[in-house]
Protein backbone atom coordinates (compact mmCIF):
# COMPACT_ATOMS: atom_id res chain seq x y z
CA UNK A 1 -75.40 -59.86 -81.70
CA UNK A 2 -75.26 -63.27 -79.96
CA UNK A 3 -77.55 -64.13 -76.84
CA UNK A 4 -73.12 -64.71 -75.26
CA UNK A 5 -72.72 -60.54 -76.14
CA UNK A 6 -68.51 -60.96 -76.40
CA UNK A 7 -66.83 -58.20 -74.86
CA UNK A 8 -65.96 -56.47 -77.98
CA UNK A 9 -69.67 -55.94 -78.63
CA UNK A 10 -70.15 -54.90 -75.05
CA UNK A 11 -67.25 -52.33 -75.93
CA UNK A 12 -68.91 -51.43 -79.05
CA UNK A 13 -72.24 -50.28 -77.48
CA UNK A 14 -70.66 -48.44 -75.09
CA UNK A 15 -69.14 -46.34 -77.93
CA UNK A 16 -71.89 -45.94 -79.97
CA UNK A 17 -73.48 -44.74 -76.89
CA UNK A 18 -71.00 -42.60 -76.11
CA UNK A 19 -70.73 -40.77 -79.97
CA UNK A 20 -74.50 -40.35 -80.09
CA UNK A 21 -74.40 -38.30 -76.98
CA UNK A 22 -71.57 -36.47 -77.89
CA UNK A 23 -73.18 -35.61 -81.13
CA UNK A 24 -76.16 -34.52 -79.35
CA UNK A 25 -78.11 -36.92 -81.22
CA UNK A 26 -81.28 -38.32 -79.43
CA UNK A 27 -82.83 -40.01 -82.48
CA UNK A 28 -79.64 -42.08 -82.82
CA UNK A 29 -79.10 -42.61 -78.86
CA UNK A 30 -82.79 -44.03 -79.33
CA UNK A 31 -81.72 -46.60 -81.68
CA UNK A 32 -79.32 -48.34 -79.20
CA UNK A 33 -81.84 -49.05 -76.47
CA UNK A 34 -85.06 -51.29 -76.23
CA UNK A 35 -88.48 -49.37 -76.42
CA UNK A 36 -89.24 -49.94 -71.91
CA UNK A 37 -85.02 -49.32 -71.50
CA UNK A 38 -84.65 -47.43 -68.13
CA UNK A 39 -81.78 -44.99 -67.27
CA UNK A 40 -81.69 -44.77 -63.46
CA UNK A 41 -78.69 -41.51 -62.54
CA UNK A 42 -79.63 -41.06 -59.20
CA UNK A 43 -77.31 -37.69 -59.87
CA UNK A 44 -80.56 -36.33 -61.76
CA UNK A 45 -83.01 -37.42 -58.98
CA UNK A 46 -84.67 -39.61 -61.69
CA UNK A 47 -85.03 -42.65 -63.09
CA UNK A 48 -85.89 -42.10 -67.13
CA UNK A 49 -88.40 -44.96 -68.69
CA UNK A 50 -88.61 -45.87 -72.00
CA UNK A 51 -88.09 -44.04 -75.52
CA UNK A 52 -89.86 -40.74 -74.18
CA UNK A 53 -87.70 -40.82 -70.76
CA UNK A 54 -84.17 -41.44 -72.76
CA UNK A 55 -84.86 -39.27 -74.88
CA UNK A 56 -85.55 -36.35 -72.16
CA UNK A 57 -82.17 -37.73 -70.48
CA UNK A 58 -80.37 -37.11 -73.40
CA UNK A 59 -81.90 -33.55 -74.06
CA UNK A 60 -81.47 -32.35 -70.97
CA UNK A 61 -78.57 -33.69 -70.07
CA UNK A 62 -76.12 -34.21 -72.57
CA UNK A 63 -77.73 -31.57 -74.97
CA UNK A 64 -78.78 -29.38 -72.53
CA UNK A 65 -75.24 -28.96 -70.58
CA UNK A 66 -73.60 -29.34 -73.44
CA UNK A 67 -71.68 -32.42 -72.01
CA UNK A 68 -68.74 -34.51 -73.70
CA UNK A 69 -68.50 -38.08 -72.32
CA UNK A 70 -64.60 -39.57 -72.76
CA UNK A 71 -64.46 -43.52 -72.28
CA UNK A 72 -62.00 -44.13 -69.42
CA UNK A 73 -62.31 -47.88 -69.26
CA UNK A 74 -64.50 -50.65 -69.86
CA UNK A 75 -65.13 -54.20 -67.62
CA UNK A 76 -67.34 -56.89 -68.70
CA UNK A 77 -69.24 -58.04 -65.84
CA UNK A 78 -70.81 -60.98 -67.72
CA UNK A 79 -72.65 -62.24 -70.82
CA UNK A 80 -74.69 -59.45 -70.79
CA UNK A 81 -73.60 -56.61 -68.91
CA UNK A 82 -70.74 -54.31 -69.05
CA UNK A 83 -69.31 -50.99 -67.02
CA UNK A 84 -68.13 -48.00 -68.41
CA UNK A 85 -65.86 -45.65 -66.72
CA UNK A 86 -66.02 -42.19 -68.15
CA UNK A 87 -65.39 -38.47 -68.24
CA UNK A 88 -68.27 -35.95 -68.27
CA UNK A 89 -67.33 -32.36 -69.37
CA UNK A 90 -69.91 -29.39 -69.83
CA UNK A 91 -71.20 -26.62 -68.89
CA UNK A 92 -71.57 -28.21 -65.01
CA UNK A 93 -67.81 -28.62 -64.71
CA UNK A 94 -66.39 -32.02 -64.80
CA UNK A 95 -66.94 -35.53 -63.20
CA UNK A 96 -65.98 -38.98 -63.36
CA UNK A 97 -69.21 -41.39 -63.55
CA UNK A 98 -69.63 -44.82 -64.07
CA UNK A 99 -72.40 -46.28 -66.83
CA UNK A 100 -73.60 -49.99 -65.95
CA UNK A 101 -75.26 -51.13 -69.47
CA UNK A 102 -77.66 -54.55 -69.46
CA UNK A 103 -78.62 -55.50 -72.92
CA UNK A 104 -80.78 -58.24 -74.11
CA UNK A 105 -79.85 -60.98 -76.68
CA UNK A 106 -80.55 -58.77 -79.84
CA UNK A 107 -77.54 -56.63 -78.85
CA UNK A 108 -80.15 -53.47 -77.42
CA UNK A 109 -79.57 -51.32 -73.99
CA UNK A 110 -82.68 -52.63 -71.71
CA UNK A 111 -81.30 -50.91 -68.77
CA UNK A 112 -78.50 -47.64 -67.47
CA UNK A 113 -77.45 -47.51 -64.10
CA UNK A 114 -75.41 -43.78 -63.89
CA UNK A 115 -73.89 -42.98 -60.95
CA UNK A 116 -71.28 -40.77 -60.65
CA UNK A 117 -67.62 -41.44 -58.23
């Protein structure tokens, strides 16, 4: 991916990301983000760090709850970064959250900020 990250490839992340939690994947989640990526979801009370933190995000979690994520909408918010409006159903119920991605110029997640609306 180009250091400019069009919003198609923006887009694209966002899905992968999305099908890799909904098939409970971790190894594959792992794939999309930088080795020191952070997920901060205040939701959880946490902020996840690195391979070892996503992972346990993604376990718990999406694995865990056994949560679906359904892409409501996506906004570039520049070169780099991109926001993600989606659906979360599981075993908690259902909620609408909102997934901020940063990525570097090789196309990989370096930071998640989850919050929910």
């Amino acid at each position: 991916m180009d250091s400019t990250a069009p919003d198609g490839k923006l887009r694209e992340l966002a899905d992968a990301l999305i099908s890799a939690t909904n098939a409970f994947d971790a190894d594959r989640v792992l794939t999309l983000f930088t080795a020191d990526a952070v997920i901060d979801d205040p939701s959880t009370g946490h902020v996840f760090d690195g391979h070892a933190g996503i992972r346990d995000y993604v376990e718990r979690y999406f694995v865990g709850y056994h949560t679906v994520t359904r892409l409501l909408s996506f906004k570039s918010l520049g070169p780099r970064k991109g926001r993600a409006r989606v659906d979360f159903t599981g075993d908690f119920g259902h909620e609408i959250g909102i997934l901020e991605l940063a990525i570097n110029a090789d196309g990989k997640i370096v930071r998640v900020d989850a919050r929910l609306e």
